[in-house]
N, C-alpha and C. Protein backbone atom coordinates (compact mmCIF):
# COMPACT_ATOMS: atom_id res chain seq x y z
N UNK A 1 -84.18 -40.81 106.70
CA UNK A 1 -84.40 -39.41 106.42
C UNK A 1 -85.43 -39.27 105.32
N UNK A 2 -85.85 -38.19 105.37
CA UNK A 2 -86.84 -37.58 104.26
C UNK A 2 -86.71 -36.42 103.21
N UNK A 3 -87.34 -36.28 102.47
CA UNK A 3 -87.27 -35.24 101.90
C UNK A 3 -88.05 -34.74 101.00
N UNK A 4 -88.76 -33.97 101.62
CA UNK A 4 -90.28 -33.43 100.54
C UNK A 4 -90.34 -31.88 99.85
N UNK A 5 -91.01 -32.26 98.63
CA UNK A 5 -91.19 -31.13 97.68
C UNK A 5 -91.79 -31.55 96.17
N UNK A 6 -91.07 -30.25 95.46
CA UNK A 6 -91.84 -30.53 94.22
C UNK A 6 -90.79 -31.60 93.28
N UNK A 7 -91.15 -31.99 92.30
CA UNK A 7 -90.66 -32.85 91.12
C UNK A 7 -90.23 -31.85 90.47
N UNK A 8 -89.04 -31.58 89.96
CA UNK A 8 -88.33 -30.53 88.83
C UNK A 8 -88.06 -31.58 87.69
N UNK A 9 -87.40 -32.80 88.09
CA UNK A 9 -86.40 -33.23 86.79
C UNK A 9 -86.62 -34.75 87.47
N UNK A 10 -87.07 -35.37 86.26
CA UNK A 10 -86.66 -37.15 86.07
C UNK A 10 -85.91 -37.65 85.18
N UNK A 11 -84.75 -37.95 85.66
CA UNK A 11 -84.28 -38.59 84.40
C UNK A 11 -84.03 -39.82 84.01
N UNK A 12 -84.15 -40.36 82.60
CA UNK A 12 -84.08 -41.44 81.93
C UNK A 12 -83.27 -42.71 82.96
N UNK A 13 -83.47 -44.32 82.97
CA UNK A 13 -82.74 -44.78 83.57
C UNK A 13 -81.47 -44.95 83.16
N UNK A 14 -80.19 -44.87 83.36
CA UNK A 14 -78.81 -45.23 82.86
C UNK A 14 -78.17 -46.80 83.60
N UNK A 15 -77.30 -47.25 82.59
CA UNK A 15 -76.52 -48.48 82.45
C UNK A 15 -75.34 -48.11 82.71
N UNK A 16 -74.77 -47.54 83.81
CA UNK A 16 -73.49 -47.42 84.09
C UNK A 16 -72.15 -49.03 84.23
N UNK A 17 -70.73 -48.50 83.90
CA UNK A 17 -70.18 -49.70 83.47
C UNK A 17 -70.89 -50.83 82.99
N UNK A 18 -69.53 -52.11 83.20
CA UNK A 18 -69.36 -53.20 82.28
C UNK A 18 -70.77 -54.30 82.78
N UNK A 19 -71.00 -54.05 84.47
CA UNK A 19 -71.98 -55.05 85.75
C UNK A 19 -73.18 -54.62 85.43
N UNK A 20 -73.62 -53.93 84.48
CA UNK A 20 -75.23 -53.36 84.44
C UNK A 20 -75.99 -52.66 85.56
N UNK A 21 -75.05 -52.12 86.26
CA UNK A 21 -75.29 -51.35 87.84
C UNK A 21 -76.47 -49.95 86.77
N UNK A 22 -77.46 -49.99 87.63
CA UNK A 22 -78.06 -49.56 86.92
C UNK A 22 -78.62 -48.09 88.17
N UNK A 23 -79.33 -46.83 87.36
CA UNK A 23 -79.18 -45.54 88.13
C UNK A 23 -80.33 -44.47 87.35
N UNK A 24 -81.16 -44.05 88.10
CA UNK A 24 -81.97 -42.73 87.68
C UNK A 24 -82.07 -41.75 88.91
N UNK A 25 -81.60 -40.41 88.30
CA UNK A 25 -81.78 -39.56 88.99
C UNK A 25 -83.11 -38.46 88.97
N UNK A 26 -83.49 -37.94 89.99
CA UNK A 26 -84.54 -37.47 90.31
C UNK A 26 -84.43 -35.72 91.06
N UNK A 27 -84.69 -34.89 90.58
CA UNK A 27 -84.83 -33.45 91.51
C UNK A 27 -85.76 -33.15 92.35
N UNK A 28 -85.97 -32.60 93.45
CA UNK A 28 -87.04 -32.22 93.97
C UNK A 28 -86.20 -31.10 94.67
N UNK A 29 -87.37 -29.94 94.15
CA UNK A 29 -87.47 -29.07 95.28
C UNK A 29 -88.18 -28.23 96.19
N UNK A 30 -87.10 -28.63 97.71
CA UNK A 30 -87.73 -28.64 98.59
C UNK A 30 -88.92 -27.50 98.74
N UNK A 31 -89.99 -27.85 100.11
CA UNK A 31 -90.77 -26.48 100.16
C UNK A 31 -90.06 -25.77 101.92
N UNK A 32 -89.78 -24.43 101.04
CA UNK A 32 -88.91 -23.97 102.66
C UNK A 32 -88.83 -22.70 102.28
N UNK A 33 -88.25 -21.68 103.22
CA UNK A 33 -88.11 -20.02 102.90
C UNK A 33 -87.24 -19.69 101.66
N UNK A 34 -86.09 -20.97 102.12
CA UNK A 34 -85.13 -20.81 100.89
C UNK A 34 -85.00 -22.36 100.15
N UNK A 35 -86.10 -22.40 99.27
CA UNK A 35 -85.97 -24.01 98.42
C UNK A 35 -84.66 -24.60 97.88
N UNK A 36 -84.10 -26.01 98.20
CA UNK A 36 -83.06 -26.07 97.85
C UNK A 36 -83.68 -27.12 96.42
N UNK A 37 -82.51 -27.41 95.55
CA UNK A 37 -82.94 -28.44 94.57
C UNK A 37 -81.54 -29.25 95.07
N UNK A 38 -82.67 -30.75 95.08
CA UNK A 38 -81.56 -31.68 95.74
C UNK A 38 -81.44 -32.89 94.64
N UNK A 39 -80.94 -33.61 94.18
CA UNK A 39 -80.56 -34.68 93.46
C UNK A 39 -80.48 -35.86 93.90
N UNK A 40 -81.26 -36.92 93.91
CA UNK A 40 -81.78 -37.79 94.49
C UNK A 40 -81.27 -38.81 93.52
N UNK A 41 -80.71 -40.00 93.96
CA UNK A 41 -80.61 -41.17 93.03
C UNK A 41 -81.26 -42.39 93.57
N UNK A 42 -81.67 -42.86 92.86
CA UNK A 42 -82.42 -44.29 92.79
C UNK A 42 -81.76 -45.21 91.89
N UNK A 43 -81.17 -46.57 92.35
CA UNK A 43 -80.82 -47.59 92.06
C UNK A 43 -81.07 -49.05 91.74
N UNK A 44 -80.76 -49.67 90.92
CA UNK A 44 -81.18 -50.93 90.90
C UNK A 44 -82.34 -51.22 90.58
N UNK A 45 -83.45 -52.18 91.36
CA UNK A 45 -84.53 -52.31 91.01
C UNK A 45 -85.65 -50.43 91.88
N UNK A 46 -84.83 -50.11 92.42
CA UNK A 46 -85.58 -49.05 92.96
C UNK A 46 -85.88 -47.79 91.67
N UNK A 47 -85.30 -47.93 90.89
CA UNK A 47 -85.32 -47.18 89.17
C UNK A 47 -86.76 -46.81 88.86
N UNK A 48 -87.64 -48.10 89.06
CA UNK A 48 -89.24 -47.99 88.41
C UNK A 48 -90.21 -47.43 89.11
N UNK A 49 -89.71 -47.08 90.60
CA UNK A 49 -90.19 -46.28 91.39
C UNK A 49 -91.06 -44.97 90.80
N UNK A 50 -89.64 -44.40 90.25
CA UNK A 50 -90.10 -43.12 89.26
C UNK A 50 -90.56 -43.34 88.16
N UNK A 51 -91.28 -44.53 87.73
CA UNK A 51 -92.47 -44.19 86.55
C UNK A 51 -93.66 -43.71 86.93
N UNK A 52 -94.03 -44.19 88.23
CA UNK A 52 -95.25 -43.32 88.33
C UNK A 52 -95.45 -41.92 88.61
N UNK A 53 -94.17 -41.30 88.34
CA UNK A 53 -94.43 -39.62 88.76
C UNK A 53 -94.20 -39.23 87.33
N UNK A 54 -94.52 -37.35 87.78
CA UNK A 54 -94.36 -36.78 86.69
C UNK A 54 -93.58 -35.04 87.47
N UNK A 55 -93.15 -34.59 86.39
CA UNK A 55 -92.90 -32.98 86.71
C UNK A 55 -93.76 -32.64 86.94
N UNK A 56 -93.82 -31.63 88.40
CA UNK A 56 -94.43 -30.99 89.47
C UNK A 56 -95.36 -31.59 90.35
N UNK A 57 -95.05 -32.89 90.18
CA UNK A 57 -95.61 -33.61 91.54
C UNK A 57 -95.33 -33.36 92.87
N UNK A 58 -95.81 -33.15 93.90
CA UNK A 58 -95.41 -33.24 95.12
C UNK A 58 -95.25 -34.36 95.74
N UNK A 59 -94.11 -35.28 96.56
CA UNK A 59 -93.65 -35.82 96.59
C UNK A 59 -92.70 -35.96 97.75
N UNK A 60 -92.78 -37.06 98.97
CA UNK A 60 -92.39 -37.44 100.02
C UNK A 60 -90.89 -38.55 99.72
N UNK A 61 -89.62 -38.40 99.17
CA UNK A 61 -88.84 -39.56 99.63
C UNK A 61 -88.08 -39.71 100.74
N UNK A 62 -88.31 -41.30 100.87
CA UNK A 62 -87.17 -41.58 101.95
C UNK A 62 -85.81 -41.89 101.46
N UNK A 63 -84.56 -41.35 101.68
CA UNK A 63 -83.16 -41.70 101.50
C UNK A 63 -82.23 -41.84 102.69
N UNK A 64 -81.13 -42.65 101.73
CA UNK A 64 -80.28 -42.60 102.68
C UNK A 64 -79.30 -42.08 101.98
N UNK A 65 -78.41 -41.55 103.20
CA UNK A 65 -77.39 -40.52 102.59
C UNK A 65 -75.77 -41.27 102.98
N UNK A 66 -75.30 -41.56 101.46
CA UNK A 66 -74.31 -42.15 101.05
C UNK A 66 -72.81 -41.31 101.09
N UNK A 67 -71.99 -41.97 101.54
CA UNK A 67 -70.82 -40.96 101.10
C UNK A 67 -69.37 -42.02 100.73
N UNK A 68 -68.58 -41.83 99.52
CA UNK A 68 -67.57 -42.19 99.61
C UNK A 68 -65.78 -41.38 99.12
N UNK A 69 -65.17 -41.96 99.35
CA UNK A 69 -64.04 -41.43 99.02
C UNK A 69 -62.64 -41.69 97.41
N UNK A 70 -62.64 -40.66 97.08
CA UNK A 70 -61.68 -41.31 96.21
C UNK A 70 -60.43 -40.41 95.99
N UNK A 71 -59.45 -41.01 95.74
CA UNK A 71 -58.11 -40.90 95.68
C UNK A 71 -57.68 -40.24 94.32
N UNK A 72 -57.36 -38.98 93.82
CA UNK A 72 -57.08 -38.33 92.71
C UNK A 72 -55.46 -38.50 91.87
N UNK A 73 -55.50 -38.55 90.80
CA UNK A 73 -53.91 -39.24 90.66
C UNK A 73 -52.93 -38.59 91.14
N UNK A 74 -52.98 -37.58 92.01
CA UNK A 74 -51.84 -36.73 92.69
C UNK A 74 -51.71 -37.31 94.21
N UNK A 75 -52.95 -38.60 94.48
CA UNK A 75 -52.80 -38.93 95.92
C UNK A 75 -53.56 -37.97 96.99
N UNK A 76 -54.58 -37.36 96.46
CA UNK A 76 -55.08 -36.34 97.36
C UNK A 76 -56.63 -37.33 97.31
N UNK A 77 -57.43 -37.24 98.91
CA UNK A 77 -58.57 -37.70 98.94
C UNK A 77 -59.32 -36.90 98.76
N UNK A 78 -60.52 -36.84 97.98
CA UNK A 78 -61.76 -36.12 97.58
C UNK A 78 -63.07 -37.44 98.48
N UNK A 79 -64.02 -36.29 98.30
CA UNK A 79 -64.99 -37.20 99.31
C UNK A 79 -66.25 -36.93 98.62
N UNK A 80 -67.05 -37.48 98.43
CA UNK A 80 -68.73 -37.36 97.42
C UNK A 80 -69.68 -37.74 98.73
N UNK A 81 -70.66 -36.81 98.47
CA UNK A 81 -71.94 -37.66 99.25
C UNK A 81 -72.97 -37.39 97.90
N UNK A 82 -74.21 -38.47 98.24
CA UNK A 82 -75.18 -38.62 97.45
C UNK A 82 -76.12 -39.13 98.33
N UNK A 83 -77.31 -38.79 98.26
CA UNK A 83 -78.95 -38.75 98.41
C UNK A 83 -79.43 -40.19 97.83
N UNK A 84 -79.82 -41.12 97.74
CA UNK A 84 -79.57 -42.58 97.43
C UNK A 84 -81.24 -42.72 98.18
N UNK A 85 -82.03 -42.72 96.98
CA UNK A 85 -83.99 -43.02 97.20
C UNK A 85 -84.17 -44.16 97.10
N UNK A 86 -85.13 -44.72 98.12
CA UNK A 86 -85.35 -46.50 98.15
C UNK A 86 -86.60 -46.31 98.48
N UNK A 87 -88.03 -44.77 98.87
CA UNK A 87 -89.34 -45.06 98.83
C UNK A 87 -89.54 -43.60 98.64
N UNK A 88 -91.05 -43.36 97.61
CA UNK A 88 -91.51 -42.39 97.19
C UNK A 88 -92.75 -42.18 96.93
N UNK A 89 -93.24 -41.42 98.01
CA UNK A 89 -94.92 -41.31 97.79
C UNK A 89 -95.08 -40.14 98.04
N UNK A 90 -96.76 -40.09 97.26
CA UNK A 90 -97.11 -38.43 96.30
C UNK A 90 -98.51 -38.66 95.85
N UNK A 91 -99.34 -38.06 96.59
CA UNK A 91 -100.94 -38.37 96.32
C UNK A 91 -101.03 -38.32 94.66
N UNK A 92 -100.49 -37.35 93.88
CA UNK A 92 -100.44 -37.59 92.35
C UNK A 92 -99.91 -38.68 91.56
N UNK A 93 -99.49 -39.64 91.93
CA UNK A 93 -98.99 -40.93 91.31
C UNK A 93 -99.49 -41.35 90.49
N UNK A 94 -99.16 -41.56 88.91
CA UNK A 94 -100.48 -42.50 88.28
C UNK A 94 -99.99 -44.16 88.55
N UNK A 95 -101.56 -44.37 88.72
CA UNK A 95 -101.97 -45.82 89.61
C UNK A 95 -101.58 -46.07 90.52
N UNK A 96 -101.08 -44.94 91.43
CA UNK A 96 -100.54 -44.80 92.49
C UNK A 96 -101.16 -45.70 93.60
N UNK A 97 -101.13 -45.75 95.26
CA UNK A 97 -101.52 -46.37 95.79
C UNK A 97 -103.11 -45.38 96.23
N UNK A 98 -104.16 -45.82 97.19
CA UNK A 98 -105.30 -45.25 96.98
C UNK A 98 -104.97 -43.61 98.22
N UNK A 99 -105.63 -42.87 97.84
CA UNK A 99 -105.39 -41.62 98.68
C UNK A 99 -105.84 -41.84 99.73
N UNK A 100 -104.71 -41.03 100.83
CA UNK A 100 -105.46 -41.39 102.02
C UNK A 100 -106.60 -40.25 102.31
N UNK A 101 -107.00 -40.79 103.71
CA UNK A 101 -108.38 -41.05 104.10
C UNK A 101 -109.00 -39.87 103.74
N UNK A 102 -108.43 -38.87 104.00
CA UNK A 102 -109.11 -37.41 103.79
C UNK A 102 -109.43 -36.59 102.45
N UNK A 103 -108.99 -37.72 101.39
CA UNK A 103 -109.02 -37.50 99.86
C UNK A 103 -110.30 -38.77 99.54
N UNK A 104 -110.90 -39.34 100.46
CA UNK A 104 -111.77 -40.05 99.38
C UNK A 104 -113.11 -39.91 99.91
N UNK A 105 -113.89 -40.13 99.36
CA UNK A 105 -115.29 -40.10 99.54
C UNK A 105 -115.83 -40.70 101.03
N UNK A 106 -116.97 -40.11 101.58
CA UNK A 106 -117.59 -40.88 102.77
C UNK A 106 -118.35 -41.56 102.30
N UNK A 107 -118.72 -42.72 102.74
CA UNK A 107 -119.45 -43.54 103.34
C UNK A 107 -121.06 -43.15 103.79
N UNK A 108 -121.75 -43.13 102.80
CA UNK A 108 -122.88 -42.88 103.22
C UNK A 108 -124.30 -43.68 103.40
N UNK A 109 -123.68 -45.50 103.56
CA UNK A 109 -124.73 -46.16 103.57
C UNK A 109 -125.20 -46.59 102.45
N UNK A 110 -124.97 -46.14 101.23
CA UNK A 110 -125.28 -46.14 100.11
C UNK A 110 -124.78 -47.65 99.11
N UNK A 111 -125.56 -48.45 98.54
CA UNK A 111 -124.54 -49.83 98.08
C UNK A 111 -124.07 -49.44 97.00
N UNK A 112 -123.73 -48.03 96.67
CA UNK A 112 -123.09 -48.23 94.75
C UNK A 112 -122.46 -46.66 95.38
C-alpha cells in the first residue's frame, strides 16, 4: 500500500523498552477532498529513512498495515492497527536520489 501527501510532523527517533527496539514516527497529510492526517511508523534500521525529509515535503510511502491485539486487566480484547513505513520517496529529499526524468535538464549535445 501507499500513501501520499504532505509532511506535517517528524519525530525524533525513540528507544522503546529494555531490547533497544527502536521507532520514529512520521505525519503526512493526505491530498484528497477531505485530507486525513495519518501516523506512520518507521522501525528499526528503517528510522534514517526520515533524515532526508523535512516539514512540508511531499512525499510517496509505502506501508504495511499492522494490527495486534491485547488483553486489558478485566480480560477484555482491545485491537490496535498501525501504518508501519519501510520506503519513502519525495522529489524534495536532501541528497535525495536524482529527479526523475521530467525534472532534469535535456541533453543538448553539449560536453559541459
Amino acid at each position: 500500500m501507499e500513501i501520499s501527501g504532505k509532511i506535517k510532523k517528524i519525530n525524533q527517533t525513540q528507544t522503546v523498552g529494555s531490547n533497544g527496539f527502536q521507532k520514529r514516527e512520521l505525519v503526512v497529510v493526505t491530498n484528497e477532498q477531505y485530507p486525513q492526517m495519518l501516523l506512520i511508523e518507521f522501525v528499526q534500521d528503517k528510522c534514517g529513512l526520515l533524515d532526508r525529509y523535512k516539514i512540508e515535503d511531499e512525499v510517496t510511502v509505502s506501508i504495511n498495515l499492522r494490527g495486534r491485539e491485547w488483553i486489558d486487566p478485566n480480560g477484555q480484547a482491545k485491537y490496535f492497527n498501525t501504518f508501519q513505513g519501510w520506503k519513502i520517496v519525495g522529489k524534495n529529499a536532501i541528497d535525495g536520489p536524482p529527479p526523475p526524468p521530467e525534472f532534469r535538464s535535456k541533453d543538448d549535445g553539449l560536453p559541459f
